[in-house]
PDB file of N, CA and C in Angstrom:
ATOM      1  N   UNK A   1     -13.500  -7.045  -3.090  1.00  0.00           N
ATOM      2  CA  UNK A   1     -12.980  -7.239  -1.755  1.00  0.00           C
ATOM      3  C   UNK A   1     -14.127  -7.639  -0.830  1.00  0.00           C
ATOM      4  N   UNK A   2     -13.936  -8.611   0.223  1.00  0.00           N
ATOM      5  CA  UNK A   2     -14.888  -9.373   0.998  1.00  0.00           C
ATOM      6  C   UNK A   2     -15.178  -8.394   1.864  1.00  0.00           C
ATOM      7  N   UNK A   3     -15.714  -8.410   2.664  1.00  0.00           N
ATOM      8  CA  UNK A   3     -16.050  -8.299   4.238  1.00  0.00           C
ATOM      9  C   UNK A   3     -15.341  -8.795   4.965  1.00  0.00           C
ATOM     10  N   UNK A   4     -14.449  -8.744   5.713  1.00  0.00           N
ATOM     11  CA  UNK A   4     -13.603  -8.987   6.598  1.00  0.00           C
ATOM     12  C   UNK A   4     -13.927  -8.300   8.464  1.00  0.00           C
ATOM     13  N   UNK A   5     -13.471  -9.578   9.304  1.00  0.00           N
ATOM     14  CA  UNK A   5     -13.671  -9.195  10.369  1.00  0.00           C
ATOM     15  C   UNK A   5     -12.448  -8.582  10.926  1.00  0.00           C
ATOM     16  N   UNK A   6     -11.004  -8.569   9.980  1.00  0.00           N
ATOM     17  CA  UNK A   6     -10.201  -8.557  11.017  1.00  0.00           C
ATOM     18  C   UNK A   6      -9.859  -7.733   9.801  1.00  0.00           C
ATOM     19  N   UNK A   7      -8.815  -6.608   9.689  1.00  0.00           N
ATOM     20  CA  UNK A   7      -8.034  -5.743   8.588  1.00  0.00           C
ATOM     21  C   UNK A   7      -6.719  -5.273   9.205  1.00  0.00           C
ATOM     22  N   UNK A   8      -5.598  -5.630   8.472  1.00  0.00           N
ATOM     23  CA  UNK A   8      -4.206  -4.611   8.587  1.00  0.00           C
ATOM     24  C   UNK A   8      -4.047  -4.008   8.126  1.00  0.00           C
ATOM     25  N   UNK A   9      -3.965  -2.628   7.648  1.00  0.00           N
ATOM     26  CA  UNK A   9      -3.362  -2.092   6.701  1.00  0.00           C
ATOM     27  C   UNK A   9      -1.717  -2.000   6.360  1.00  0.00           C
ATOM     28  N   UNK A  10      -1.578  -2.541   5.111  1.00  0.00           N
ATOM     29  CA  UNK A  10       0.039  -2.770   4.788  1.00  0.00           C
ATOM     30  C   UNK A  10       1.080  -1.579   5.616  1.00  0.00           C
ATOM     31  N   UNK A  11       1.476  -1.962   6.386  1.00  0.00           N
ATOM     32  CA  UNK A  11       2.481  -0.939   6.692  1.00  0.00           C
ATOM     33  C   UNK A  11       2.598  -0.189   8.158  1.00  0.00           C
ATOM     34  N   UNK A  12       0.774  -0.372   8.472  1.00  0.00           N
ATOM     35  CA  UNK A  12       0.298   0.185   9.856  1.00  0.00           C
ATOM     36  C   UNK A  12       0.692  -0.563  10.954  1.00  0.00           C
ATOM     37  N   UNK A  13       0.419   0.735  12.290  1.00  0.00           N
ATOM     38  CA  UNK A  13       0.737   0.092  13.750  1.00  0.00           C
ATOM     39  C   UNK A  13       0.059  -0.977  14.161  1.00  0.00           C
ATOM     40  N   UNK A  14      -1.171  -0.857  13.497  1.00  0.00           N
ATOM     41  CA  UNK A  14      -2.345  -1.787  14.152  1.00  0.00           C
ATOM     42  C   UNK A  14      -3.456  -2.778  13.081  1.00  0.00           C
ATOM     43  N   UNK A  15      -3.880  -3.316  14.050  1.00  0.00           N
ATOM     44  CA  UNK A  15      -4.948  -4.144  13.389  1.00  0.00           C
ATOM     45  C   UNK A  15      -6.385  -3.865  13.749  1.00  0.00           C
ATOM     46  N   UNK A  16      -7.034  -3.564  12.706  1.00  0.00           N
ATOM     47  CA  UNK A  16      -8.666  -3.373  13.792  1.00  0.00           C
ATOM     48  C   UNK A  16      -9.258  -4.950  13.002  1.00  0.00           C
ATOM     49  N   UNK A  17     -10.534  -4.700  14.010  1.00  0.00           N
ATOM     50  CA  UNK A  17     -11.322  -5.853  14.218  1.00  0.00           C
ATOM     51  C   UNK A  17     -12.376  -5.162  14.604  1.00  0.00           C
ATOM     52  N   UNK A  18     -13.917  -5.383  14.164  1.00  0.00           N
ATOM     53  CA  UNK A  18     -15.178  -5.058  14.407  1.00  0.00           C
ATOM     54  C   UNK A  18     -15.555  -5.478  15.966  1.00  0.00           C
ATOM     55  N   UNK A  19     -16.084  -4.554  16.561  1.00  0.00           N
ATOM     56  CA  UNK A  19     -15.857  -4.889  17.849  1.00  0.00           C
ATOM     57  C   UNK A  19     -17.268  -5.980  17.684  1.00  0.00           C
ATOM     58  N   UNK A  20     -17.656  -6.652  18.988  1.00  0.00           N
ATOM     59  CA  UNK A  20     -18.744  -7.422  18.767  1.00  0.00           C
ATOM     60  C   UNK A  20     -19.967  -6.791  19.206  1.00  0.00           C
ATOM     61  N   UNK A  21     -19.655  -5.842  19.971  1.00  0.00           N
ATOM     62  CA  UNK A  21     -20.910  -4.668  20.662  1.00  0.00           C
ATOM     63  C   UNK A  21     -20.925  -3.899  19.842  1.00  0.00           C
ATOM     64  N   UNK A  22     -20.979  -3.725  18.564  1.00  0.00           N
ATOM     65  CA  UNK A  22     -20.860  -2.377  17.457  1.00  0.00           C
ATOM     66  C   UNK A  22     -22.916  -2.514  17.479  1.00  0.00           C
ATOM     67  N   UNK A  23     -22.952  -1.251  17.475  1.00  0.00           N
ATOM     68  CA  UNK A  23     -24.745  -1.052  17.127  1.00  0.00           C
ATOM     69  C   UNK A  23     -24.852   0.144  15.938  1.00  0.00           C
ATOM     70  N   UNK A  24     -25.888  -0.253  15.067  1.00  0.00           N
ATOM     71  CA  UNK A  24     -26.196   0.823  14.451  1.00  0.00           C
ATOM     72  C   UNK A  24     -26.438   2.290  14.799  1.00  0.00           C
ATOM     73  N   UNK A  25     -26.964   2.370  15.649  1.00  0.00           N
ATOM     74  CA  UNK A  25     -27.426   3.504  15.908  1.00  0.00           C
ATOM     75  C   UNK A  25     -25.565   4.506  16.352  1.00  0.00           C
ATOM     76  N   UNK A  26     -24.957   3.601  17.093  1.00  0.00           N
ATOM     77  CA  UNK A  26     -23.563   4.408  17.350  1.00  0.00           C
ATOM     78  C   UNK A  26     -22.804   4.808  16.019  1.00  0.00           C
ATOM     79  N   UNK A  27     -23.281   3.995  14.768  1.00  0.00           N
ATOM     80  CA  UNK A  27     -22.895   4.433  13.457  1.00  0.00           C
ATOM     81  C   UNK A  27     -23.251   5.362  12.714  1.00  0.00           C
ATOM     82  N   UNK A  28     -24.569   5.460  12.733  1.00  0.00           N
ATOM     83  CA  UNK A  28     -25.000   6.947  12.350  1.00  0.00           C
ATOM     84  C   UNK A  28     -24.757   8.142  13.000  1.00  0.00           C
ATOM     85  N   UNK A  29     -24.342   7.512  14.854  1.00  0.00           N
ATOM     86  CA  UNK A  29     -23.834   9.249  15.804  1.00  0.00           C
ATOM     87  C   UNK A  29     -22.484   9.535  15.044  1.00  0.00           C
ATOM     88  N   UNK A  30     -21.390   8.171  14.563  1.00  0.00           N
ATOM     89  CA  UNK A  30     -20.334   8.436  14.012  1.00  0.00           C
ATOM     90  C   UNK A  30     -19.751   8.995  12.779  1.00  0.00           C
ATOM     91  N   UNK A  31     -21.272   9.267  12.021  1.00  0.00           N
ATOM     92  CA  UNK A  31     -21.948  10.103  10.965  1.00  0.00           C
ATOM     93  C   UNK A  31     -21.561   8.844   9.466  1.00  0.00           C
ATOM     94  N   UNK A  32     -21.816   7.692   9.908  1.00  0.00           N
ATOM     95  CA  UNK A  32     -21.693   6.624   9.046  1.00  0.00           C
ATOM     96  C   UNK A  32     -23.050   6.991   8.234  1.00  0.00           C
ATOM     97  N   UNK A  33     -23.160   6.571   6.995  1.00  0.00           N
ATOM     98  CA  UNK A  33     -24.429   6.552   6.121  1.00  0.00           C
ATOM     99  C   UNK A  33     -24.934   5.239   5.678  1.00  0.00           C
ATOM    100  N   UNK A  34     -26.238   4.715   5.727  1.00  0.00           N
ATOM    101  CA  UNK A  34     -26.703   3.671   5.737  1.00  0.00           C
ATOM    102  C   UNK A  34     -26.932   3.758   3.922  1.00  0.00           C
ATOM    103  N   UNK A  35     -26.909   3.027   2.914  1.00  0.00           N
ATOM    104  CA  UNK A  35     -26.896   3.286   1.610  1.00  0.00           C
ATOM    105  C   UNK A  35     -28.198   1.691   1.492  1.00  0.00           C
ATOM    106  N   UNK A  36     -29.232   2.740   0.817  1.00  0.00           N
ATOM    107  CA  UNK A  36     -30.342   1.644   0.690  1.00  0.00           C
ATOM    108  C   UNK A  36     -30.049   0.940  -1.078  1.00  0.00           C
ATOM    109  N   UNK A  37     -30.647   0.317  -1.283  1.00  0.00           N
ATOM    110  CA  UNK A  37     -31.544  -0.810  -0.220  1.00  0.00           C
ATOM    111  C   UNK A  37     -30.707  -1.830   0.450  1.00  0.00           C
ATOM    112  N   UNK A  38     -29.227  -1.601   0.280  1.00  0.00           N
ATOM    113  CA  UNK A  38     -28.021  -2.852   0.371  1.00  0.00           C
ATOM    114  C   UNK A  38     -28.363  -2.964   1.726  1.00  0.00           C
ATOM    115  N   UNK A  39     -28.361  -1.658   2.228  1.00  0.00           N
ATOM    116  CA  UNK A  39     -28.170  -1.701   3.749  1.00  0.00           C
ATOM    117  C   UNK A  39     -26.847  -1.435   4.814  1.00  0.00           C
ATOM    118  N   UNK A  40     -26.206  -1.404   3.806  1.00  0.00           N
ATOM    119  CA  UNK A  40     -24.671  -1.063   4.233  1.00  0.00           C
ATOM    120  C   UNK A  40     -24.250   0.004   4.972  1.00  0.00           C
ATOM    121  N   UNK A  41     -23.590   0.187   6.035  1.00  0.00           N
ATOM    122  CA  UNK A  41     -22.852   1.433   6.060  1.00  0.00           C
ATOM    123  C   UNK A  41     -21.814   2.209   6.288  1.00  0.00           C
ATOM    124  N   UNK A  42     -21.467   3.288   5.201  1.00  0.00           N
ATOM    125  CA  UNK A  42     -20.287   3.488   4.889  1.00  0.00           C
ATOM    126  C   UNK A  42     -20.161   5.282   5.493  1.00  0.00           C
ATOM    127  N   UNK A  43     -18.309   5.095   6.044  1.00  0.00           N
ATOM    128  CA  UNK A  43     -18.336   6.121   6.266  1.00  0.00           C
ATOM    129  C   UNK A  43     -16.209   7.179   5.630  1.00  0.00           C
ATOM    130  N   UNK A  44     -16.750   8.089   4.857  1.00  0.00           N
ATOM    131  CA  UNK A  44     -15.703   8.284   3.416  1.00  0.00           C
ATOM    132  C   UNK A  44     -15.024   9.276   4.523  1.00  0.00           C
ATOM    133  N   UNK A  45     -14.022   9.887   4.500  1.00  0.00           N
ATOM    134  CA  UNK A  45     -13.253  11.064   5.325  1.00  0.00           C
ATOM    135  C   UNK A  45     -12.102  11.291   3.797  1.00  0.00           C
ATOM    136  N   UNK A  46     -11.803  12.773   3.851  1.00  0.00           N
ATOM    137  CA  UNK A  46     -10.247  12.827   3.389  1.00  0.00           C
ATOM    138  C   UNK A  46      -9.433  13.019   4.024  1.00  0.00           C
ATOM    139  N   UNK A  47      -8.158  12.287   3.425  1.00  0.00           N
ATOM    140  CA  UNK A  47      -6.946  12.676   5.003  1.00  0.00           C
ATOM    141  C   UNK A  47      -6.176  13.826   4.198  1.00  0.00           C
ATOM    142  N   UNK A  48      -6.059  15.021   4.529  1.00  0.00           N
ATOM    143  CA  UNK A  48      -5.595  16.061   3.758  1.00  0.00           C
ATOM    144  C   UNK A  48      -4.353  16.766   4.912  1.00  0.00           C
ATOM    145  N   UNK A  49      -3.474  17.251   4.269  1.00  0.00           N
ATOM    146  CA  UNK A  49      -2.834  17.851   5.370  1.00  0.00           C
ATOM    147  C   UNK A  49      -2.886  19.245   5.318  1.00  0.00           C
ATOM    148  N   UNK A  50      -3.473  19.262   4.505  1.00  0.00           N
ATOM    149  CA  UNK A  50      -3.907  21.191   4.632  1.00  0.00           C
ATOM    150  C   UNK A  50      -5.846  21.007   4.567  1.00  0.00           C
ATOM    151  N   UNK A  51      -6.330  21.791   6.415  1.00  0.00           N
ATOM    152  CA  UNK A  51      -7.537  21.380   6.149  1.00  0.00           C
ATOM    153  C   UNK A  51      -8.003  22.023   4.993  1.00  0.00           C
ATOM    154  N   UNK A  52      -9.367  21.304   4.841  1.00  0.00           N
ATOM    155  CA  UNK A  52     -10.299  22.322   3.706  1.00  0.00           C
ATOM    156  C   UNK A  52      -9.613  22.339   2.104  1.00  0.00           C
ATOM    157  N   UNK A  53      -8.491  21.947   1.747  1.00  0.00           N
ATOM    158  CA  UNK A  53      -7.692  22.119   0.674  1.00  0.00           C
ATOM    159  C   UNK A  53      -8.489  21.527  -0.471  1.00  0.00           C
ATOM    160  N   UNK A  54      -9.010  20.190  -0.211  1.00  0.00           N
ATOM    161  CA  UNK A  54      -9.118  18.753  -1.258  1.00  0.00           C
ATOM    162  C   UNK A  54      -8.332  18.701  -1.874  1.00  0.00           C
ATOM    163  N   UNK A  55      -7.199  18.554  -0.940  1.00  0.00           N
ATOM    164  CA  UNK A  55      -6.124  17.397  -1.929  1.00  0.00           C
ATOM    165  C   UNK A  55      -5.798  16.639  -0.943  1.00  0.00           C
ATOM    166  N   UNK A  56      -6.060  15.090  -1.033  1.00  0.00           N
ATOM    167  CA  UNK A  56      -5.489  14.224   0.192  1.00  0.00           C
ATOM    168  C   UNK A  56      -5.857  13.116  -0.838  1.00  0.00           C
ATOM    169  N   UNK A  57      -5.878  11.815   0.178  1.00  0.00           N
ATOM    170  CA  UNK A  57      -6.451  10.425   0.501  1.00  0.00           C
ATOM    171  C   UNK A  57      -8.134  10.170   0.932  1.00  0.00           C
ATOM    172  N   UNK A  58      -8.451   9.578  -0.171  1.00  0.00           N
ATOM    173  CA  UNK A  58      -9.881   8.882   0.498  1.00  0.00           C
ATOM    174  C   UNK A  58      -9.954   7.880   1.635  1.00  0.00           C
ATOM    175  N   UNK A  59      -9.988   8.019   2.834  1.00  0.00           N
ATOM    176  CA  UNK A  59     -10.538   7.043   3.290  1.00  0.00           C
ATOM    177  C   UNK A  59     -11.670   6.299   3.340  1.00  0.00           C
ATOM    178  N   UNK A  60     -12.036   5.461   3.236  1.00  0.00           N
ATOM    179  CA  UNK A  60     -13.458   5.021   3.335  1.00  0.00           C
ATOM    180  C   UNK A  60     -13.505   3.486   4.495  1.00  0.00           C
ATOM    181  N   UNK A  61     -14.615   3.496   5.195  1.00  0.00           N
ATOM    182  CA  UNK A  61     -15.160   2.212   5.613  1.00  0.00           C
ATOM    183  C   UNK A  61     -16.336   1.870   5.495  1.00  0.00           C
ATOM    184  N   UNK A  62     -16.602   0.381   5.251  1.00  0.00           N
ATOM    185  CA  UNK A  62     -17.803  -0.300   4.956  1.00  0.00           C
ATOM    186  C   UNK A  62     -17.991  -0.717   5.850  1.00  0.00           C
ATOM    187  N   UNK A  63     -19.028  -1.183   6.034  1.00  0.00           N
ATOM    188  CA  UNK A  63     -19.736  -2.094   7.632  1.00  0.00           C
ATOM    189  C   UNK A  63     -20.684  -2.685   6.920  1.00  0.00           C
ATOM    190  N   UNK A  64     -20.955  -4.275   6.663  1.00  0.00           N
ATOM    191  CA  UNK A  64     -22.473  -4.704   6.327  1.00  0.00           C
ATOM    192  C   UNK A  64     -23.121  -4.524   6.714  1.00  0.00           C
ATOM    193  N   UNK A  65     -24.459  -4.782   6.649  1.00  0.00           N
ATOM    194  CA  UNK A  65     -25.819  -4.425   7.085  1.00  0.00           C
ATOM    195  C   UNK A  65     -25.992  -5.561   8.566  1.00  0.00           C
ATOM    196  N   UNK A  66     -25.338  -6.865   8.734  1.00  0.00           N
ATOM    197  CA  UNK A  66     -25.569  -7.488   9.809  1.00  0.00           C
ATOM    198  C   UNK A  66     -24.281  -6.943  10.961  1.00  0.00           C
ATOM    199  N   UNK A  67     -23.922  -5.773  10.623  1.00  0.00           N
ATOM    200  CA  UNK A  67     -22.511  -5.672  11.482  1.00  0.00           C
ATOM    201  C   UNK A  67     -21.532  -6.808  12.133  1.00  0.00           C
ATOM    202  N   UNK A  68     -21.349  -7.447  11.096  1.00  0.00           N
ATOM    203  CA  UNK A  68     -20.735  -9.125  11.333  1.00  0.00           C
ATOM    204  C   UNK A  68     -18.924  -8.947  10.397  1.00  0.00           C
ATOM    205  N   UNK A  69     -18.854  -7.602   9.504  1.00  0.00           N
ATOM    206  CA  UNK A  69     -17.884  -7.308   8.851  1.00  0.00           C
ATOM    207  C   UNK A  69     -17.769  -6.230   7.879  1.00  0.00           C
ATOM    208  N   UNK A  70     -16.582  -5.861   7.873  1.00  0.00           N
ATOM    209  CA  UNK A  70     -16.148  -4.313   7.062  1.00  0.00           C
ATOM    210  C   UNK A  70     -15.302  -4.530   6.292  1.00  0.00           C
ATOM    211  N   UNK A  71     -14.850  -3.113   5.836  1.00  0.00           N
ATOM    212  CA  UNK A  71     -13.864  -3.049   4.297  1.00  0.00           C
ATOM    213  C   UNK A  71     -13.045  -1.703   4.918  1.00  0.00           C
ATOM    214  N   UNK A  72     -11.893  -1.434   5.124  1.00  0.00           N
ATOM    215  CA  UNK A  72     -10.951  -0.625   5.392  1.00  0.00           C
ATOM    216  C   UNK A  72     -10.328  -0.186   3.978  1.00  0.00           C
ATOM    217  N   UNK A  73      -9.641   0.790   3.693  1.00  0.00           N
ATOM    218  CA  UNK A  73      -9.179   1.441   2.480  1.00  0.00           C
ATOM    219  C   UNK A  73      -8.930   2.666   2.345  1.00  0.00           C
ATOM    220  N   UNK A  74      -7.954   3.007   2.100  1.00  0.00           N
ATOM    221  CA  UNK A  74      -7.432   4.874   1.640  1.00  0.00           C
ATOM    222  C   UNK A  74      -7.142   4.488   0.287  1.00  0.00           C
ATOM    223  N   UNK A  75      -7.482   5.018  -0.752  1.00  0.00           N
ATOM    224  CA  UNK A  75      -7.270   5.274  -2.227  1.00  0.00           C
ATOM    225  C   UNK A  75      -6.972   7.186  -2.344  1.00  0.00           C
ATOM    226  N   UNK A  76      -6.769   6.651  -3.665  1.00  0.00           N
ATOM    227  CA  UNK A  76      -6.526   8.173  -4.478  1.00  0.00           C
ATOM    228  C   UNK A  76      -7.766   8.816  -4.548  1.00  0.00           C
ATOM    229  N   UNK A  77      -8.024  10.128  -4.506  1.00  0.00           N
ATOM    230  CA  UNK A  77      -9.391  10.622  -4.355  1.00  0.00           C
ATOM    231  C   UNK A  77     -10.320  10.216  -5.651  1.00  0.00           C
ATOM    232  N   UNK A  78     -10.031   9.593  -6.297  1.00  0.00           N
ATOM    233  CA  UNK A  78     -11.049   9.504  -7.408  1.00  0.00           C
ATOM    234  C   UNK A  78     -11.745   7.873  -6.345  1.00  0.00           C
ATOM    235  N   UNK A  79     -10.979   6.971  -5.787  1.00  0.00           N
ATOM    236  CA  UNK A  79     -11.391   6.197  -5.406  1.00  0.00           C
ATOM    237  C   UNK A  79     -11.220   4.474  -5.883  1.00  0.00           C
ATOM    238  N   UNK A  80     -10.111   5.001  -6.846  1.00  0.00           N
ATOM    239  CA  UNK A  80      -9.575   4.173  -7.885  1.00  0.00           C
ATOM    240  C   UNK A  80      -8.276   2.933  -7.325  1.00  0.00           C
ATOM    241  N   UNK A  81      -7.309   4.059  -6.623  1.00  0.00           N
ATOM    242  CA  UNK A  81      -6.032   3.355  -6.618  1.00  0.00           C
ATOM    243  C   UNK A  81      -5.618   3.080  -5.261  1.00  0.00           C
ATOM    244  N   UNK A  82      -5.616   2.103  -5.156  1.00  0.00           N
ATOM    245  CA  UNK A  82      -4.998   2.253  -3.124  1.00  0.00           C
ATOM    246  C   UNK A  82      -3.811   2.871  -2.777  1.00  0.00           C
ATOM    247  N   UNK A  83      -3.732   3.904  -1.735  1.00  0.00           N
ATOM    248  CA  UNK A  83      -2.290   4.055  -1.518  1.00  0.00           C
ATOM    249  C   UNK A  83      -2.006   3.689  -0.138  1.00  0.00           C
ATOM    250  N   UNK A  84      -0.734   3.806  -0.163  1.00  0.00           N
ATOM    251  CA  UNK A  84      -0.126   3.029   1.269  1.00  0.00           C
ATOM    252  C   UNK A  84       0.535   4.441   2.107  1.00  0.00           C
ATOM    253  N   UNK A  85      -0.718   4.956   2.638  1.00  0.00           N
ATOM    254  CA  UNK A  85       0.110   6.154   3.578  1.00  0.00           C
ATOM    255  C   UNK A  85       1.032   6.093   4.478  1.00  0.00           C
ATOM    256  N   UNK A  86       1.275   4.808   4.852  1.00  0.00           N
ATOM    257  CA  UNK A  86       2.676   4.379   6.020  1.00  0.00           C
ATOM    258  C   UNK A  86       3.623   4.272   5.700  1.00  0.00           C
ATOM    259  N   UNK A  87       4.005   3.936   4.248  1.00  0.00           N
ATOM    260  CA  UNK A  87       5.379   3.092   3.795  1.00  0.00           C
ATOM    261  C   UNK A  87       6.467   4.726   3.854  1.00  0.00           C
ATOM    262  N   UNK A  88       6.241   5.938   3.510  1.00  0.00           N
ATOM    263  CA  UNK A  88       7.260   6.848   3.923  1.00  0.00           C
ATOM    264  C   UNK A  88       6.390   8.006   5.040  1.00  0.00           C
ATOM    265  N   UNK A  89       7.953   8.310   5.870  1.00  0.00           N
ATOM    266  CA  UNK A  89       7.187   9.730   6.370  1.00  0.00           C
ATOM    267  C   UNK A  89       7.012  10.930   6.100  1.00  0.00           C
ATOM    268  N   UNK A  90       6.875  11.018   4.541  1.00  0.00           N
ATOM    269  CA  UNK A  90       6.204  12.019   3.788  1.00  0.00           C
ATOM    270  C   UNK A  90       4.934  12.269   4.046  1.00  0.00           C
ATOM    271  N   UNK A  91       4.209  11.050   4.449  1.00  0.00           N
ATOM    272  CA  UNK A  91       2.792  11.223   4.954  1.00  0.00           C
ATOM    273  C   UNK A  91       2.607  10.999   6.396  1.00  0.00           C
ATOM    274  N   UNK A  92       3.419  11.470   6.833  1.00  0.00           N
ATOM    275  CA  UNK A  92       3.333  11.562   8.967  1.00  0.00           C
ATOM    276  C   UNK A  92       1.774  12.163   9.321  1.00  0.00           C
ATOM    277  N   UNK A  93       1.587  13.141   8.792  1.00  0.00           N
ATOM    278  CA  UNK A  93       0.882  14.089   9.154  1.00  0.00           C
ATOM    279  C   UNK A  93      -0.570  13.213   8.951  1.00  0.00           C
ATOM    280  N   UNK A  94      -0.566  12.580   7.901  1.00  0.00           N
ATOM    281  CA  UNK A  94      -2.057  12.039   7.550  1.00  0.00           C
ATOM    282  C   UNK A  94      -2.142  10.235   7.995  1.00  0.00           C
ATOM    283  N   UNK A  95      -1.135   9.873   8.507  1.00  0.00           N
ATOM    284  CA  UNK A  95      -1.165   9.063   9.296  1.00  0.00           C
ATOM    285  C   UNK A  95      -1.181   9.116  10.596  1.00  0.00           C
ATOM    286  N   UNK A  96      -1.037  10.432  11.159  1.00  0.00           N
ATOM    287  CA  UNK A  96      -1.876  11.033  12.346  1.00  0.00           C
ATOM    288  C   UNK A  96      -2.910  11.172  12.394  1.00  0.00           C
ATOM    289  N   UNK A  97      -3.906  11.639  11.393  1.00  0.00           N
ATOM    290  CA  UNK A  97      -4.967  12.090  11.119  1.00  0.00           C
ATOM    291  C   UNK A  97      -6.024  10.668  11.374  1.00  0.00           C
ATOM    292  N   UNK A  98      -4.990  10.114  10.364  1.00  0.00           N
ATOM    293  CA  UNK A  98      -5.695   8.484  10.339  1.00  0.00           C
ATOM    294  C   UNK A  98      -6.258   7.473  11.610  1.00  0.00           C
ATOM    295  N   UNK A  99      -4.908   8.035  12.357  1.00  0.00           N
ATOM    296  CA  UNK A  99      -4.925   6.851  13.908  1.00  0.00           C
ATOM    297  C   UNK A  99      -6.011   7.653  14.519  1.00  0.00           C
ATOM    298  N   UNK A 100      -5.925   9.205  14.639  1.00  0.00           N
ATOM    299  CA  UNK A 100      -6.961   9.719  15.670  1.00  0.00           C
ATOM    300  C   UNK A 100      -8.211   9.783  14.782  1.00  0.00           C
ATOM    301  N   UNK A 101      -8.488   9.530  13.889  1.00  0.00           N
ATOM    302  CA  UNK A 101     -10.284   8.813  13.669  1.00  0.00           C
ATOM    303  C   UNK A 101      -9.953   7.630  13.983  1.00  0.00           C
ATOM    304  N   UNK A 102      -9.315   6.723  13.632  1.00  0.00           N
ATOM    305  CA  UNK A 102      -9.575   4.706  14.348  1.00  0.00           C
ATOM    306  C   UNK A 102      -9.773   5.008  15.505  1.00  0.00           C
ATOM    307  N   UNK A 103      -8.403   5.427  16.674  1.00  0.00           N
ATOM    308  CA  UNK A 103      -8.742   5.343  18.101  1.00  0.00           C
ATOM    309  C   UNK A 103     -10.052   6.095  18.507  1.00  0.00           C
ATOM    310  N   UNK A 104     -10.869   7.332  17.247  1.00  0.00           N
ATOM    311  CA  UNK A 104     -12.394   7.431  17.999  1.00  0.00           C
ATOM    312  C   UNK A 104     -13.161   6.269  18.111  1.00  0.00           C
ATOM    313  N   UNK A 105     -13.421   5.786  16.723  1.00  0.00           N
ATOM    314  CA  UNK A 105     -14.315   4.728  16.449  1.00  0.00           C
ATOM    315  C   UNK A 105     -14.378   3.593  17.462  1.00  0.00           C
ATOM    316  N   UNK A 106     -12.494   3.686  18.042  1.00  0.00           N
ATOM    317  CA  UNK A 106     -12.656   2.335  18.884  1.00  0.00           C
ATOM    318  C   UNK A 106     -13.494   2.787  20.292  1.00  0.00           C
ATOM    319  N   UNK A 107     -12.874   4.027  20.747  1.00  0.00           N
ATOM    320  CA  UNK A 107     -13.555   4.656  21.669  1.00  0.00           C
ATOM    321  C   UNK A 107     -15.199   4.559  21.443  1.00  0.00           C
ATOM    322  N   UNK A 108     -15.246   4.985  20.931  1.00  0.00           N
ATOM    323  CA  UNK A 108     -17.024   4.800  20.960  1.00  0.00           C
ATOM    324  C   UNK A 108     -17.669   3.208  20.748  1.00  0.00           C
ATOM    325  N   UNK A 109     -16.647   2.147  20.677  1.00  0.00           N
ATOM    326  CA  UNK A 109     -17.239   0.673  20.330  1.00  0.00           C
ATOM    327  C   UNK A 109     -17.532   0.419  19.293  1.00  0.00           C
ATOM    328  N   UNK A 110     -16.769   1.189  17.944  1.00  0.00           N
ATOM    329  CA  UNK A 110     -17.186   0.576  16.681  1.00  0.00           C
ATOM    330  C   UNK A 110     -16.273  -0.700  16.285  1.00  0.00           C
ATOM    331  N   UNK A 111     -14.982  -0.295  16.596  1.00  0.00           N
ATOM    332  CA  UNK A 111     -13.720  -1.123  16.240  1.00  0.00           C
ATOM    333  C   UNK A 111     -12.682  -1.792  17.614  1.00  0.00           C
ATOM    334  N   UNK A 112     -12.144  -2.315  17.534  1.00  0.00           N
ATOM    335  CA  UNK A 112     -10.980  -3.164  18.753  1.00  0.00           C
ATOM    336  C   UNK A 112      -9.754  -2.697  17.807  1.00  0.00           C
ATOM    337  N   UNK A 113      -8.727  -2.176  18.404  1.00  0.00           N
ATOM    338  CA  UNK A 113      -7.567  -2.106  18.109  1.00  0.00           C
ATOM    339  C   UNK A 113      -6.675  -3.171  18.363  1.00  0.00           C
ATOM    340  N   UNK A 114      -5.851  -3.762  17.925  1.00  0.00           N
ATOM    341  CA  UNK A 114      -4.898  -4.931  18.213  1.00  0.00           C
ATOM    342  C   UNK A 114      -4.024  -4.146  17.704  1.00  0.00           C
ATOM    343  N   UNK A 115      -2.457  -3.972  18.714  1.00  0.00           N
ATOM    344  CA  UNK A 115      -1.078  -3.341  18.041  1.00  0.00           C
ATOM    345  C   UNK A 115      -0.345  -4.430  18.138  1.00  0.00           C
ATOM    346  N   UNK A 116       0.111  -4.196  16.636  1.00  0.00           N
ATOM    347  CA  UNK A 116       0.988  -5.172  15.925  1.00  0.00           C
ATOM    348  C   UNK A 116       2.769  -5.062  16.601  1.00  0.00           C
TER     349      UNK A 116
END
């Protein structure tokens, strides 16, 4: 999967887009990890609906090293299988979870929200 400036996730309210003011340094306050020597940085969450449990969804995001583009994705916790937490509201709860980390990131100038 590329680097992409713009991401939907199948099913979601919204669209993010890398904002153009994104800075490193606001990525590491956002507790993103820089992974050497690529330079990349990525930041993993689980969306669980019982805290502390580990049983959920991986989220993960990538950011290249020129902050020019990212990689959006929730898989199965091994990190294997994508799942689509929107398509029922069996997963309400962790598609709550989901929007209120995006709307931080956007808040702090990592991401632009566009609602679909």
């Amino acid at each position: 999967m590329a680097f992409e400036k713009t991401i939907h996730l199948a099913d979601s309210r919204d669209t993010y887009t890398l904002s153009p003011t994104v800075k490193a340094y606001t990525l590491r306050d956002m507790t993103f990890t820089q992974k050497q020597p690529i330079g990349i940085y990525e930041l993993q969450r689980l969306l669980e609906k019982v805290p502390n449990s580990g049983d959920g969804f991986l989220l993960k995001i990538t950011i290249n090293k020129d902050l020019t583009g990212f990689k959006l994705t929730i898989t199965d916790k091994s990190g294997l299988r994508p799942v689509n937490i929107f398509k029922t509201e069996e997963h309400k709860i962790l598609q709550e979870k989901f929007y209120f980390l995006m709307d931080s990131l956007v808040e702090r100038g990592v991401f632009e929200k566009i609602p679909s």
